[in-house]
PDB file of N, CA and C in Angstrom:
ATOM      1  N   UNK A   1      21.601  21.932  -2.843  1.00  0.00           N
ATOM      2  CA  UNK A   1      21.317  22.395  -1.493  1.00  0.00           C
ATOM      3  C   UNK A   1      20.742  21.216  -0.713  1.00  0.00           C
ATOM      4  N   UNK A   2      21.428  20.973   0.884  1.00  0.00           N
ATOM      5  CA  UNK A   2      20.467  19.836   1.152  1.00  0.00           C
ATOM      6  C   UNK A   2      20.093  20.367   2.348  1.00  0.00           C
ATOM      7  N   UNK A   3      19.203  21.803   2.559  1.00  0.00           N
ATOM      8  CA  UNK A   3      19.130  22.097   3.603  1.00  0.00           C
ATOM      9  C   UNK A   3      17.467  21.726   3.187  1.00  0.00           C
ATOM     10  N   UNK A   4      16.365  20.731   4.121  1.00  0.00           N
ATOM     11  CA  UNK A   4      14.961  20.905   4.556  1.00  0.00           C
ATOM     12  C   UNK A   4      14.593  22.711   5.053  1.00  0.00           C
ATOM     13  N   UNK A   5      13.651  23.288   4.133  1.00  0.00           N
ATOM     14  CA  UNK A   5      13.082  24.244   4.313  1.00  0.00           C
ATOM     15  C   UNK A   5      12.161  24.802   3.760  1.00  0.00           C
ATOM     16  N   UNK A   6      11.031  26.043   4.624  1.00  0.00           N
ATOM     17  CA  UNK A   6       9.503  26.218   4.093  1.00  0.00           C
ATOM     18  C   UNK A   6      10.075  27.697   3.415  1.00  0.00           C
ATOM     19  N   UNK A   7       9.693  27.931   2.033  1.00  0.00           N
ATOM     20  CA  UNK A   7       9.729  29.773   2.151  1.00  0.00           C
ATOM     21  C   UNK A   7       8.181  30.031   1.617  1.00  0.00           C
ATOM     22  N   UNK A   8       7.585  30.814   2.408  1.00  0.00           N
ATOM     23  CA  UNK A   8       6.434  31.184   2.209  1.00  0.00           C
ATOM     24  C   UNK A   8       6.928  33.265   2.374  1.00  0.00           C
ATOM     25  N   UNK A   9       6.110  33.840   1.254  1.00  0.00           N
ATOM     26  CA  UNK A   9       6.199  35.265   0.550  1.00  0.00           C
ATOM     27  C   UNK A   9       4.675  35.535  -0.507  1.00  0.00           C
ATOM     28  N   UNK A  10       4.169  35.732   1.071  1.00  0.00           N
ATOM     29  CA  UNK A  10       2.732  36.114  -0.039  1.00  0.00           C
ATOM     30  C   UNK A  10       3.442  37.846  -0.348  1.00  0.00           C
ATOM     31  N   UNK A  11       2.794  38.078  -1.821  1.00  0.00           N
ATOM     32  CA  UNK A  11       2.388  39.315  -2.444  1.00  0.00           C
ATOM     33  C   UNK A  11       1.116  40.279  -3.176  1.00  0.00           C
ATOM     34  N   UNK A  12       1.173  40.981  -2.122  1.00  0.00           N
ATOM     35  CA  UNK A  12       0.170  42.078  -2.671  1.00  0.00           C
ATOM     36  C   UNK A  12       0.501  43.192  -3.239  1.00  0.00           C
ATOM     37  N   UNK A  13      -0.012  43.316  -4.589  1.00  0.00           N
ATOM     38  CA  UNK A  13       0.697  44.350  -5.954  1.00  0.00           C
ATOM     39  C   UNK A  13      -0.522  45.242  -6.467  1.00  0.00           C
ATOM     40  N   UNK A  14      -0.399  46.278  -6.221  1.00  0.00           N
ATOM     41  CA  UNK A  14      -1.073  46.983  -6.434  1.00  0.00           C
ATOM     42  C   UNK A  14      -0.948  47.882  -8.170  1.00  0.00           C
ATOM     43  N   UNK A  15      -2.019  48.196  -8.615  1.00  0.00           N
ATOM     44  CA  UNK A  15      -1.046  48.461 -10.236  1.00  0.00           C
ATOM     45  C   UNK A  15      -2.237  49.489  -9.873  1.00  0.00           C
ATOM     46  N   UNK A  16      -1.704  50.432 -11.141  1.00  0.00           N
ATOM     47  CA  UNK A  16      -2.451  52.060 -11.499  1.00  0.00           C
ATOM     48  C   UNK A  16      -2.026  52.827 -11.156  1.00  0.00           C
ATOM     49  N   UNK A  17      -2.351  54.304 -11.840  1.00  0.00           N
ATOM     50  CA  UNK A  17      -2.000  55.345 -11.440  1.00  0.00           C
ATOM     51  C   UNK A  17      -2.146  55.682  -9.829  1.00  0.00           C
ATOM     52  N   UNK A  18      -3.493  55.428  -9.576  1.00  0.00           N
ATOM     53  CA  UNK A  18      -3.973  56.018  -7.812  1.00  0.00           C
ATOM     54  C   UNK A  18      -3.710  54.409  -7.070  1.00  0.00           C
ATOM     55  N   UNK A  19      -2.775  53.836  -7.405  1.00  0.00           N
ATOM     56  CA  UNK A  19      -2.388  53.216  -6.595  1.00  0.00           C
ATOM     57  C   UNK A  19      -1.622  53.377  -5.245  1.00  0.00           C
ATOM     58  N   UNK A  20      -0.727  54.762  -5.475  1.00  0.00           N
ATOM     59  CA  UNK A  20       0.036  54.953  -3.934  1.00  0.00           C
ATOM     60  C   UNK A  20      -1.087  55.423  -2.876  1.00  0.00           C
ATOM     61  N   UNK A  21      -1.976  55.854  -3.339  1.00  0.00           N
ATOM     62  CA  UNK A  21      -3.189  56.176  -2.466  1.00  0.00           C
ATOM     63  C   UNK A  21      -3.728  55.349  -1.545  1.00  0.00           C
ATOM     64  N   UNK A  22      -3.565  54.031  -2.038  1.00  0.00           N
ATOM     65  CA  UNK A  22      -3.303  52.767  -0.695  1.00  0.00           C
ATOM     66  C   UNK A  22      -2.655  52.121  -0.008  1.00  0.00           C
ATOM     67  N   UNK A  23      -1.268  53.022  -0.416  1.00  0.00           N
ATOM     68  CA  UNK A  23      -0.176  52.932   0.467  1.00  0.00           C
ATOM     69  C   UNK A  23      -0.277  52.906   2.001  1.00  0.00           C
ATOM     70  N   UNK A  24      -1.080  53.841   2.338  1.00  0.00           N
ATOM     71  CA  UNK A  24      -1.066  54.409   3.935  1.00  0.00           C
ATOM     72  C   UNK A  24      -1.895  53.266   4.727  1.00  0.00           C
ATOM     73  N   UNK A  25      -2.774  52.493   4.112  1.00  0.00           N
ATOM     74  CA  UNK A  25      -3.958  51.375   4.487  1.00  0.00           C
ATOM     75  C   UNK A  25      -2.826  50.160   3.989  1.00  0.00           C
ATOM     76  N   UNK A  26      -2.206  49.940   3.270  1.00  0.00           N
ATOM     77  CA  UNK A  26      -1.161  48.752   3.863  1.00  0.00           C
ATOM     78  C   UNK A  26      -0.305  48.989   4.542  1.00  0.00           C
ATOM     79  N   UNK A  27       0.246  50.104   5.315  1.00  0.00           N
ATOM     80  CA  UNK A  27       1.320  50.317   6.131  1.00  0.00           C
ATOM     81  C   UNK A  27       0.956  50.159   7.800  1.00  0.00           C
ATOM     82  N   UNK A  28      -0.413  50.393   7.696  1.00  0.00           N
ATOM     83  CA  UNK A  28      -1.081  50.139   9.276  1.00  0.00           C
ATOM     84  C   UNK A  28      -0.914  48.691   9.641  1.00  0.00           C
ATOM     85  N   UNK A  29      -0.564  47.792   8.658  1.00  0.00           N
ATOM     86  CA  UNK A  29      -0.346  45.728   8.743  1.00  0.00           C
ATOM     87  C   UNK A  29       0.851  45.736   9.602  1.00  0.00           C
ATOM     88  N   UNK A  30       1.784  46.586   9.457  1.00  0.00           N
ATOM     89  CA  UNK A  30       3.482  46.591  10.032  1.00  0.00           C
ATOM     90  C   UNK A  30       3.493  47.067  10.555  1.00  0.00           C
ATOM     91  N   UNK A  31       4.960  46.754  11.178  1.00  0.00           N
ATOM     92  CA  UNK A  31       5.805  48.092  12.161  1.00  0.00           C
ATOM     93  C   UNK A  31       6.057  48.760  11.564  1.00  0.00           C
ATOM     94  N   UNK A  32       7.367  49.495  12.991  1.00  0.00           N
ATOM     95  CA  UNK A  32       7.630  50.909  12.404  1.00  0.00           C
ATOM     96  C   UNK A  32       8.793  51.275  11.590  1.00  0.00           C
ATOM     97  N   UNK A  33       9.451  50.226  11.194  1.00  0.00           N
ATOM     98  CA  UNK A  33      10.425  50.010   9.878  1.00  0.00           C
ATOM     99  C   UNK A  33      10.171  49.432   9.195  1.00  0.00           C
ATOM    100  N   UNK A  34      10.535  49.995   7.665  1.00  0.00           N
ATOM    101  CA  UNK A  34       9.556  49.678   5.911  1.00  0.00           C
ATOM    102  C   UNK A  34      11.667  49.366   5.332  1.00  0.00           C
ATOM    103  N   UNK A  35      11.339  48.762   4.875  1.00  0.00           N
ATOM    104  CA  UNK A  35      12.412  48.871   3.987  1.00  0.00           C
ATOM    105  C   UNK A  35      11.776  49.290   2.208  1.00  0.00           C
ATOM    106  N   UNK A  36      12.805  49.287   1.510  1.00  0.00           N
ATOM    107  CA  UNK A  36      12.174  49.953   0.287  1.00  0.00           C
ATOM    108  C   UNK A  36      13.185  49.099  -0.590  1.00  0.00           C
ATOM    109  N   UNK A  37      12.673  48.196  -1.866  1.00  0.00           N
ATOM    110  CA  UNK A  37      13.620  47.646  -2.865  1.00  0.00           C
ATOM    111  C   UNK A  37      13.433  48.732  -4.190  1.00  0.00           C
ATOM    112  N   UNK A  38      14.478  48.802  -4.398  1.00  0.00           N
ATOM    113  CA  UNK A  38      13.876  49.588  -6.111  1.00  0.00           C
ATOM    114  C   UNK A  38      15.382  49.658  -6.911  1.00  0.00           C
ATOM    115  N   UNK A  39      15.284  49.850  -8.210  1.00  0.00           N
ATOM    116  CA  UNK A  39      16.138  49.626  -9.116  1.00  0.00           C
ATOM    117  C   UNK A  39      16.580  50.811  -9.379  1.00  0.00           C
ATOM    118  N   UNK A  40      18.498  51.173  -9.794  1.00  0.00           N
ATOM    119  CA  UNK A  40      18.887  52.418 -10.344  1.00  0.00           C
ATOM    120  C   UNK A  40      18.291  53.570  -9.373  1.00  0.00           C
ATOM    121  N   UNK A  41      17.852  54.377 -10.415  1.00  0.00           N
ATOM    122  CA  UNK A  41      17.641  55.802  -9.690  1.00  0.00           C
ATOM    123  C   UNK A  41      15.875  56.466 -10.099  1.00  0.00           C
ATOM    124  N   UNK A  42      15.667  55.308 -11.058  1.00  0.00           N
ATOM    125  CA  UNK A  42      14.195  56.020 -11.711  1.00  0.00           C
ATOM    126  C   UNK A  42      13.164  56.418 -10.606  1.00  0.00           C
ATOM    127  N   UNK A  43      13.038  56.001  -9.639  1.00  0.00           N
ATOM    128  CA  UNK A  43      12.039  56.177  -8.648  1.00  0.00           C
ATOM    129  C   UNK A  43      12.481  57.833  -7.825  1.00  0.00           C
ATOM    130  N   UNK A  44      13.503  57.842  -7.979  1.00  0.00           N
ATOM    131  CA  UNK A  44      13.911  59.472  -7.614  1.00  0.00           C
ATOM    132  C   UNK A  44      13.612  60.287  -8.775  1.00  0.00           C
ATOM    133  N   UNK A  45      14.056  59.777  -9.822  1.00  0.00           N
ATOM    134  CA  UNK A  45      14.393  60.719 -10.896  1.00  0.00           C
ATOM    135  C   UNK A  45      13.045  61.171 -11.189  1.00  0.00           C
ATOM    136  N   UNK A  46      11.795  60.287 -11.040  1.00  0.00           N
ATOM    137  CA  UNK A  46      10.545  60.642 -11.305  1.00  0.00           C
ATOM    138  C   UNK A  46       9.710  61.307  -9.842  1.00  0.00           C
ATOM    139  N   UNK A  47       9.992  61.405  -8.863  1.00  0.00           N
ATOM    140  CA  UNK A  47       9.531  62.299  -7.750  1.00  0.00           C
ATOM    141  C   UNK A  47       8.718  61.273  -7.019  1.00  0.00           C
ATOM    142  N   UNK A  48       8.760  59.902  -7.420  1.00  0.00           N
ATOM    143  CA  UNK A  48       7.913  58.572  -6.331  1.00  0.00           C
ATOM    144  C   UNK A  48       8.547  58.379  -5.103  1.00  0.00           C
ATOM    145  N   UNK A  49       9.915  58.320  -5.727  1.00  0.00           N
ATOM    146  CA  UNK A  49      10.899  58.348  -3.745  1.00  0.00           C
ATOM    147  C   UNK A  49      10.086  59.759  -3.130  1.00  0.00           C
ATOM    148  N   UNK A  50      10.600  60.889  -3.218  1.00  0.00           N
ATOM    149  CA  UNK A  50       9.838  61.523  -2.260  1.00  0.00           C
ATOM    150  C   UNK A  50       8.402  61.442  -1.556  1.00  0.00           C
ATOM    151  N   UNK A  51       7.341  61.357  -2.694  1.00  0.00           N
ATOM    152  CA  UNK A  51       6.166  61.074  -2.417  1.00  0.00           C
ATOM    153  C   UNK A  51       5.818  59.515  -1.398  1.00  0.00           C
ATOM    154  N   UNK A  52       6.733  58.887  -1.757  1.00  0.00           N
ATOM    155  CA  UNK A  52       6.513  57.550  -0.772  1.00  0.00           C
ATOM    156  C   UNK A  52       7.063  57.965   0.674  1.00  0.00           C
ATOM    157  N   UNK A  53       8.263  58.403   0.417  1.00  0.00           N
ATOM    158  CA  UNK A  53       8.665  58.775   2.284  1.00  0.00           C
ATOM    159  C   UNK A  53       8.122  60.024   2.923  1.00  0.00           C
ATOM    160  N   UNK A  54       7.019  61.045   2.123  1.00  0.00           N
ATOM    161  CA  UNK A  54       6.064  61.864   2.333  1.00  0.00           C
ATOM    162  C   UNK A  54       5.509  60.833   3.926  1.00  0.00           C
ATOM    163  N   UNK A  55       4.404  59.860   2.463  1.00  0.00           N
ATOM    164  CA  UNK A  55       3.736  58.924   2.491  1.00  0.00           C
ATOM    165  C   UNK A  55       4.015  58.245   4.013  1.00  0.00           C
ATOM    166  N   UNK A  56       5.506  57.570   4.130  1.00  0.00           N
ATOM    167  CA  UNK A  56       5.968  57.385   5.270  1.00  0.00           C
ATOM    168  C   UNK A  56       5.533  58.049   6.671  1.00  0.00           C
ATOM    169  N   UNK A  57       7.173  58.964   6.274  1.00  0.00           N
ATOM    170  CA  UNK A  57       6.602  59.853   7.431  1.00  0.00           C
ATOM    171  C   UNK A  57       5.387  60.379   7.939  1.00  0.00           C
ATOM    172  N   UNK A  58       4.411  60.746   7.524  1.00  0.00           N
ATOM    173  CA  UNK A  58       2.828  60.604   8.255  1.00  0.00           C
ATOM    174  C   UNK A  58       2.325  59.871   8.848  1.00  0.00           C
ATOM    175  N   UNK A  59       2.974  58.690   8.208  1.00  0.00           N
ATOM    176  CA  UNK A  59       2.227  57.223   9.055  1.00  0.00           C
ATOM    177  C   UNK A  59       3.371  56.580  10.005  1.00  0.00           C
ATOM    178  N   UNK A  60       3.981  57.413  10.447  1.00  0.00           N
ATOM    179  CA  UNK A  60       5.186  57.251  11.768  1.00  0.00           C
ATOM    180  C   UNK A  60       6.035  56.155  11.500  1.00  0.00           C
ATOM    181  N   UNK A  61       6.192  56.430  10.221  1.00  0.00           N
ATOM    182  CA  UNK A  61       7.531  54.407   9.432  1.00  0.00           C
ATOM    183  C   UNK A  61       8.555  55.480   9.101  1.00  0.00           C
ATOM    184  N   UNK A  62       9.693  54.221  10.023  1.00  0.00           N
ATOM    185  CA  UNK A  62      11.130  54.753   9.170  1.00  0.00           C
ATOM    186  C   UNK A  62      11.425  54.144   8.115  1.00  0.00           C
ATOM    187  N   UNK A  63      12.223  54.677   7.203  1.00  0.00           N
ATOM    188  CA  UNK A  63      13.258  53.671   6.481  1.00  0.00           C
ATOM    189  C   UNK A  63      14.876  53.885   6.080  1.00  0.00           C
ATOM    190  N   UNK A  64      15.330  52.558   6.167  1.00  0.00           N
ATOM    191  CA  UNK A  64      16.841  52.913   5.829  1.00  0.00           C
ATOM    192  C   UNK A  64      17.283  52.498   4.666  1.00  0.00           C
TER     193      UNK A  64
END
């Protein structure tokens, strides 16, 4: 590659059970579109997709 360039990607990771519980206090940092990465289907299959776009929708974020 000979393209000159900066990539800066800070991350904040939250681990534990009552971790989605601070979901709603990092979503006030952004706008009003979240995108969502996740693998396969496990995050549905276990009821976290819903609970996150619960989560969402309250705090006035779309996602596509």
């Amino acid at each position: 590659m000979q393209l000159d360039f900066t990539y800066y990607n800070p991350t904040k990771i939250h681990f534990g059970k009552n971790s989605l519980t601070k979901l709603n206090d990092e979503l006030t940092q952004y706008g009003e579109t979240v995108m969502l990465v996740y693998g396969r289907n496990a995050i549905k299959a276990n009821g976290l997709y819903d609970n996150i776009m619960t989560i969402l929708a309250a705090a006035g974020k779309k996602s596509y």
